[in-house]
Protein backbone atom coordinates (compact mmCIF):
# COMPACT_ATOMS: atom_id res chain seq x y z
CA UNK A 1 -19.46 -25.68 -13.86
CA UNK A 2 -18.13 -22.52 -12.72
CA UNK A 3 -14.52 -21.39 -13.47
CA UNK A 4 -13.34 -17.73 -12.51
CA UNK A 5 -10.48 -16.43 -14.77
CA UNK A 6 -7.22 -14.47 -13.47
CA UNK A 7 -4.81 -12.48 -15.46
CA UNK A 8 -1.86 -12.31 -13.91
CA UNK A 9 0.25 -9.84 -15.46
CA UNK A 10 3.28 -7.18 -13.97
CA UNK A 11 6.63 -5.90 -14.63
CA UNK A 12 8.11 -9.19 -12.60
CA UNK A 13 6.62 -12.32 -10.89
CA UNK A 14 8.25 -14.81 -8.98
CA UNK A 15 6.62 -18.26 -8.35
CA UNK A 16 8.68 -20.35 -5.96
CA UNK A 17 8.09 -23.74 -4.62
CA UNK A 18 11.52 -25.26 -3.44
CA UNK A 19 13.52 -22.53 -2.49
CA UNK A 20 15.51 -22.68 -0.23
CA UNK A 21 18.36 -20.39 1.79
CA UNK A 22 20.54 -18.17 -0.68
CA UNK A 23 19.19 -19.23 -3.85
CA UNK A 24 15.36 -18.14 -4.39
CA UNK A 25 14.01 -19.64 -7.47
CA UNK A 26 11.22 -19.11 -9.70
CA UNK A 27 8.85 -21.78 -11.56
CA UNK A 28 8.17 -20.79 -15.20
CA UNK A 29 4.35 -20.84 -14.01
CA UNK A 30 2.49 -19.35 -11.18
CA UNK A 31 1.68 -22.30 -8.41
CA UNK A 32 -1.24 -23.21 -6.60
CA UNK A 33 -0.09 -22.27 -3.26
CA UNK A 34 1.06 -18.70 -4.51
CA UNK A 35 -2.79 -18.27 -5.90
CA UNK A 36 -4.21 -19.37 -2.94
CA UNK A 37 -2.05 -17.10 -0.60
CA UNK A 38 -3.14 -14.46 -3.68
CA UNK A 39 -6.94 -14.92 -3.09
CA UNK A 40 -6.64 -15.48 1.04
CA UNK A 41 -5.21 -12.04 1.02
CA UNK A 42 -7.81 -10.58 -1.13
CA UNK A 43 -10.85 -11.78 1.56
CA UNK A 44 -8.36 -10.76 4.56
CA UNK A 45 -7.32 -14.08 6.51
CA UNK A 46 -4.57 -14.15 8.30
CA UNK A 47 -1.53 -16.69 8.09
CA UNK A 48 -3.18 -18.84 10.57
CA UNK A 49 -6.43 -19.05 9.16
CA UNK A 50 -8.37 -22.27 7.85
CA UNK A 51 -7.73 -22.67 4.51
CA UNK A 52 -9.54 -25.96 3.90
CA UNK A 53 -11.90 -23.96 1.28
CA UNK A 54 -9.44 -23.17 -0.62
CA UNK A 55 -7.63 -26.51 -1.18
CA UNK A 56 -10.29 -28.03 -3.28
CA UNK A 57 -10.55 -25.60 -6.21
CA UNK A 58 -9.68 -26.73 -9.95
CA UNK A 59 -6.35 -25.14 -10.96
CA UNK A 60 -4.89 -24.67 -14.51
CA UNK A 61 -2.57 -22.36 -15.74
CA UNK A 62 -2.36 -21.05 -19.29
CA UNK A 63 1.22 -19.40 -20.65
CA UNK A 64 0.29 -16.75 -22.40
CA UNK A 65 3.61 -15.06 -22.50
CA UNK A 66 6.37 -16.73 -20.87
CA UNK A 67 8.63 -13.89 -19.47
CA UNK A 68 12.29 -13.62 -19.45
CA UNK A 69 14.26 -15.10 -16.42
CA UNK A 70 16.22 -12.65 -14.38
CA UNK A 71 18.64 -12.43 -11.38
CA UNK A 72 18.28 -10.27 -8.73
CA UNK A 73 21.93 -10.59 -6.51
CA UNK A 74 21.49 -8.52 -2.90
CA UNK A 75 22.91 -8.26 0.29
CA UNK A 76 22.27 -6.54 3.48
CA UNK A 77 24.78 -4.84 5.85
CA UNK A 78 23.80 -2.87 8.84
CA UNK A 79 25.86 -0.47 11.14
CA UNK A 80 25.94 -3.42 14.09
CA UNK A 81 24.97 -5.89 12.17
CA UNK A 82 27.45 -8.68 10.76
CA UNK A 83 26.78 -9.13 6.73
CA UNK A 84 24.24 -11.58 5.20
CA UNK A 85 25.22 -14.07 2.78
CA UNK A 86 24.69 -12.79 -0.50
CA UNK A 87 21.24 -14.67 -2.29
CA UNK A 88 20.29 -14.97 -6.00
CA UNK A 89 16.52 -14.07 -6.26
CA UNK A 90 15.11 -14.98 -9.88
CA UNK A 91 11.84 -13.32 -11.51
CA UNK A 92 10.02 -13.78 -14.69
CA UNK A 93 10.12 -10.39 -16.61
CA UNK A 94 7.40 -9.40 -18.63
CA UNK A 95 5.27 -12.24 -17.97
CA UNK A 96 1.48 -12.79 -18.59
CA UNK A 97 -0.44 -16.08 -17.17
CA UNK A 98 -4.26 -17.22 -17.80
CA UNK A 99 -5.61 -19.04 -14.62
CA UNK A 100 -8.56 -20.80 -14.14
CA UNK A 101 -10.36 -22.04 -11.14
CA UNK A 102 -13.06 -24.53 -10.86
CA UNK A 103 -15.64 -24.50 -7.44
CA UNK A 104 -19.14 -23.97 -6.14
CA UNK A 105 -20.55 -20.55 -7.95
CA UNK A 106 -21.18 -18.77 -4.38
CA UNK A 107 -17.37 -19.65 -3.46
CA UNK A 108 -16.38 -17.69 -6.80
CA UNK A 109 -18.04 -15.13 -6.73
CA UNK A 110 -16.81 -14.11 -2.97
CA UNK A 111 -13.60 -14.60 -4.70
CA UNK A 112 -14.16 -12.47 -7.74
CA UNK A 113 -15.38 -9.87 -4.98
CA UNK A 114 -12.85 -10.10 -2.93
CA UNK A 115 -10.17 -9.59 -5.81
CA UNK A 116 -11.85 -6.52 -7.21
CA UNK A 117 -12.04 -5.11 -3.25
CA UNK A 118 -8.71 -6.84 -1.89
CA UNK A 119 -8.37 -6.17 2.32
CA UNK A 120 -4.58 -7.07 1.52
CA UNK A 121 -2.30 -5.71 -1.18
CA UNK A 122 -1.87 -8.54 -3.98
CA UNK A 123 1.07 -9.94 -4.97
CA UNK A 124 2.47 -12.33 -7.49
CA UNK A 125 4.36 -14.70 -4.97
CA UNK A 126 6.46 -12.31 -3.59
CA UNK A 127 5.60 -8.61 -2.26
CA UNK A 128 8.32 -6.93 -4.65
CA UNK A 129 5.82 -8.61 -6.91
CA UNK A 130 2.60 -6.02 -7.63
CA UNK A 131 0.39 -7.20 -10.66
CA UNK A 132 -1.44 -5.22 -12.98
CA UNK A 133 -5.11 -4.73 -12.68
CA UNK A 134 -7.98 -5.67 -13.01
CA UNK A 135 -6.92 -9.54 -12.07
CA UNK A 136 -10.18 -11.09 -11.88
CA UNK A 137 -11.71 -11.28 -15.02
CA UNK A 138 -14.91 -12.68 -13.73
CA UNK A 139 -17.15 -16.22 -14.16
CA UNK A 140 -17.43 -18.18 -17.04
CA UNK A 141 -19.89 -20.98 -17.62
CA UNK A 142 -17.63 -24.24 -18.89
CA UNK A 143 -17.50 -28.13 -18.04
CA UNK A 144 -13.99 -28.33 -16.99
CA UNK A 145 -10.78 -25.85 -16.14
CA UNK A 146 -8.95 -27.08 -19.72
CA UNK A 147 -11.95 -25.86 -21.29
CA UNK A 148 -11.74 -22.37 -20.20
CA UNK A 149 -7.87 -22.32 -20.65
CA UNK A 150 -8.85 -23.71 -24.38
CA UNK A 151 -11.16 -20.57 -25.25
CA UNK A 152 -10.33 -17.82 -23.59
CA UNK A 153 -8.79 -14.80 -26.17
CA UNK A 154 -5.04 -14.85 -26.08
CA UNK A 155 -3.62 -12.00 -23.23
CA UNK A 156 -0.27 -11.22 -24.85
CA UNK A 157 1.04 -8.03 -24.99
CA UNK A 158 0.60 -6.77 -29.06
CA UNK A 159 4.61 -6.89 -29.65
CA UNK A 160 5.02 -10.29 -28.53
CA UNK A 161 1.77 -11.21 -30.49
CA UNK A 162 3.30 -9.88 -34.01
CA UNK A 163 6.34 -11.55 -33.02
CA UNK A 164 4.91 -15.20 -32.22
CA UNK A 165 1.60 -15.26 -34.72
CA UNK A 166 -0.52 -18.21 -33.37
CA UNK A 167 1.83 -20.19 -31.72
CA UNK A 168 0.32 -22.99 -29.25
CA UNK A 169 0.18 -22.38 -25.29
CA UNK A 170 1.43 -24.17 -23.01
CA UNK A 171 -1.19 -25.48 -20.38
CA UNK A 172 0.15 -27.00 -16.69
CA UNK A 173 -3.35 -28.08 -14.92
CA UNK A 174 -4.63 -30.84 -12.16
CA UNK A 175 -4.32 -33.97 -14.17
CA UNK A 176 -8.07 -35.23 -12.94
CA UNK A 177 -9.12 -31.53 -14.92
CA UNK A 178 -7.59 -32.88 -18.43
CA UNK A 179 -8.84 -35.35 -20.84
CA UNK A 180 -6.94 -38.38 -21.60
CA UNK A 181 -5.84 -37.46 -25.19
CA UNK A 182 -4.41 -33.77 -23.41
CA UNK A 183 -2.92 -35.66 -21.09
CA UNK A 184 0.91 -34.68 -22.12
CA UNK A 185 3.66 -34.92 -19.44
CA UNK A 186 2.45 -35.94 -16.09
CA UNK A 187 4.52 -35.21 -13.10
CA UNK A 188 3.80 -34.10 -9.25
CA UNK A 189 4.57 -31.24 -7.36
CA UNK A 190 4.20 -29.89 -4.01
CA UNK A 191 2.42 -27.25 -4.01
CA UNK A 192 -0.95 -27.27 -1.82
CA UNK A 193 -0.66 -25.25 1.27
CA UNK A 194 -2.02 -27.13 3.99
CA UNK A 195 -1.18 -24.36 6.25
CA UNK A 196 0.40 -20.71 6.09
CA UNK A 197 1.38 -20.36 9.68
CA UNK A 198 4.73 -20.71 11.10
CA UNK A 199 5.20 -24.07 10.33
CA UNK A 200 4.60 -23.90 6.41
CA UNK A 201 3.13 -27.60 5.07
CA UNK A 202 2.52 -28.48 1.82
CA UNK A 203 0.92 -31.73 0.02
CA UNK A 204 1.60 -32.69 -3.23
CA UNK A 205 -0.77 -32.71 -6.37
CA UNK A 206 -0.40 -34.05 -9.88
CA UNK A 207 -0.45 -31.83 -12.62
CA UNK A 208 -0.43 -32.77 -16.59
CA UNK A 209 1.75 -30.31 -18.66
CA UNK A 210 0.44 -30.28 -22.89
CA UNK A 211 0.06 -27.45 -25.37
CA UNK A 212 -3.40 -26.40 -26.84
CA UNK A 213 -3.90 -24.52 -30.28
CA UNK A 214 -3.73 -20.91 -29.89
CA UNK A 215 -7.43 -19.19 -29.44
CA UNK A 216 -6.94 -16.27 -31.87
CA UNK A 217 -6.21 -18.67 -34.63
CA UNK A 218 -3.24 -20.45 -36.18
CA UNK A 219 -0.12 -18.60 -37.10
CA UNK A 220 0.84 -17.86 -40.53
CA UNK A 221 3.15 -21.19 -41.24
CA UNK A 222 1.01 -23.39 -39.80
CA UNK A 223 -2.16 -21.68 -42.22
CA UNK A 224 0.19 -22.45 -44.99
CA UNK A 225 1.21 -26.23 -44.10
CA UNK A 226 -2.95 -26.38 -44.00
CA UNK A 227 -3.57 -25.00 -47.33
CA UNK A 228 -0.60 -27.14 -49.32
CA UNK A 229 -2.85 -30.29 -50.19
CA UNK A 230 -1.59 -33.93 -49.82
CA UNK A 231 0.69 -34.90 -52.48
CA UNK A 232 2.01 -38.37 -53.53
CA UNK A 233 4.79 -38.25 -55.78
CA UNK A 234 4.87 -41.64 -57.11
CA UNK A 235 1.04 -41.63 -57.77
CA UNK A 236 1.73 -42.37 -61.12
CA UNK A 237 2.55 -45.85 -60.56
């Protein structure tokens, strides 16, 4: 199967999927309908365009570093205008996700195209949002989504890597993508655009949320729990 990787990486993200009038939330992961607007604007479709392609891809999400939540207060007052309400927008600072994606090869590699030569500037979920480039990080050859997520090299920044020596990742994918023994905590959210026109409509999905060893290796306390051998203190009975 083909899987195409992102790296979605900038100074602030902001992945919201119930927000709603003065208080703009963020999920601590990027969601399937903000990747999906994120590759529609790299091949240039409009908000009204069909979509349908789109809707079927694999989706898993790796944590590679989890960010810092901040709030953004504003307001806006014009000269003959009557003052907004004031909203709370929240980002994730410093942030760096994994995602995979799991279609036809030919669909894939329009994507990967299409990311490296976006029509539309790219965003991560909302315009005040640019990433860091490249974000495609091209095709891989695996048999599932988890797979990828499970082998591809850890994406954190150095600091945070010294900081948090191989500590397991947090993985939020499709639960019909994960095997039953990585099954963890399985919940549902909506998040699958069924359109991005005027009338927004979503459908809901079920995702399974587990951690996977880190792919650069354990971290220093867990190498030496591994090397102190099993010990039975009353083996002299």
């Amino acid at each position: 199967m083909s899987i195409l990787l992102l790296r979605l990486s900038g100074p602030l993200q902001s992945w919201g999927s119930s927000s709603r009038f003065t208080i703009r939330t963020t999920q601590r992961e990027p969601t399937k309908s903000a990747v999906i607007g994120l590759l529609a604007s790299a091949q240039g479709r409009q908000r009204g365009d069909d979509i349908e392609d789109l809707l079927h891809l694999s989706f898993g999400v790796r944590i590679d570093q989890p960010g810092i939540l901040v709030n953004d207060m504003q307001t806006e007052h014009g000269a003959n205008v009557k003052a907004m309400p004031l909203t709370n927008r929240y980002y994730l600072s410093d942030a760096k996700f994994l995602v995979a994606l799991g279609a036809d090869s030919a669909l894939l590699e329009g994507l990967d195209q299409a990311l490296r030569h976006p029509r539309w500037p790219l965003y991560l979920g909302r315009r005040a949002c640019p990433p860091d480039y490249p974000v495609s990080l091209g095709l891989v050859q695996e048999d599932r989504v988890d797979q990828a997520l499970r082998t591809h090299p850890w994406m954190a920044a150095s600091w945070y890597k010294r900081r948090h020596q191989g500590c397991r990742l947090e993985v939020v994918c499709d639960a019909d993508c994960v095997k039953d023994e990585d099954n963890g905590v399985v919940s549902s959210q909506a998040d699958v655009p069924l359109s991005f026109g005027a009338a927004r409509r979503y459908a809901v999905r079920t995702v399974s949320r587990y951690r996977i060893p880190n792919p650069d290796g354990p971290g220093p306390d867990e190498r030496r729990t591994k090397a102190v051998p099993d010990h039975d203190p009353m083996s002299f009975f």
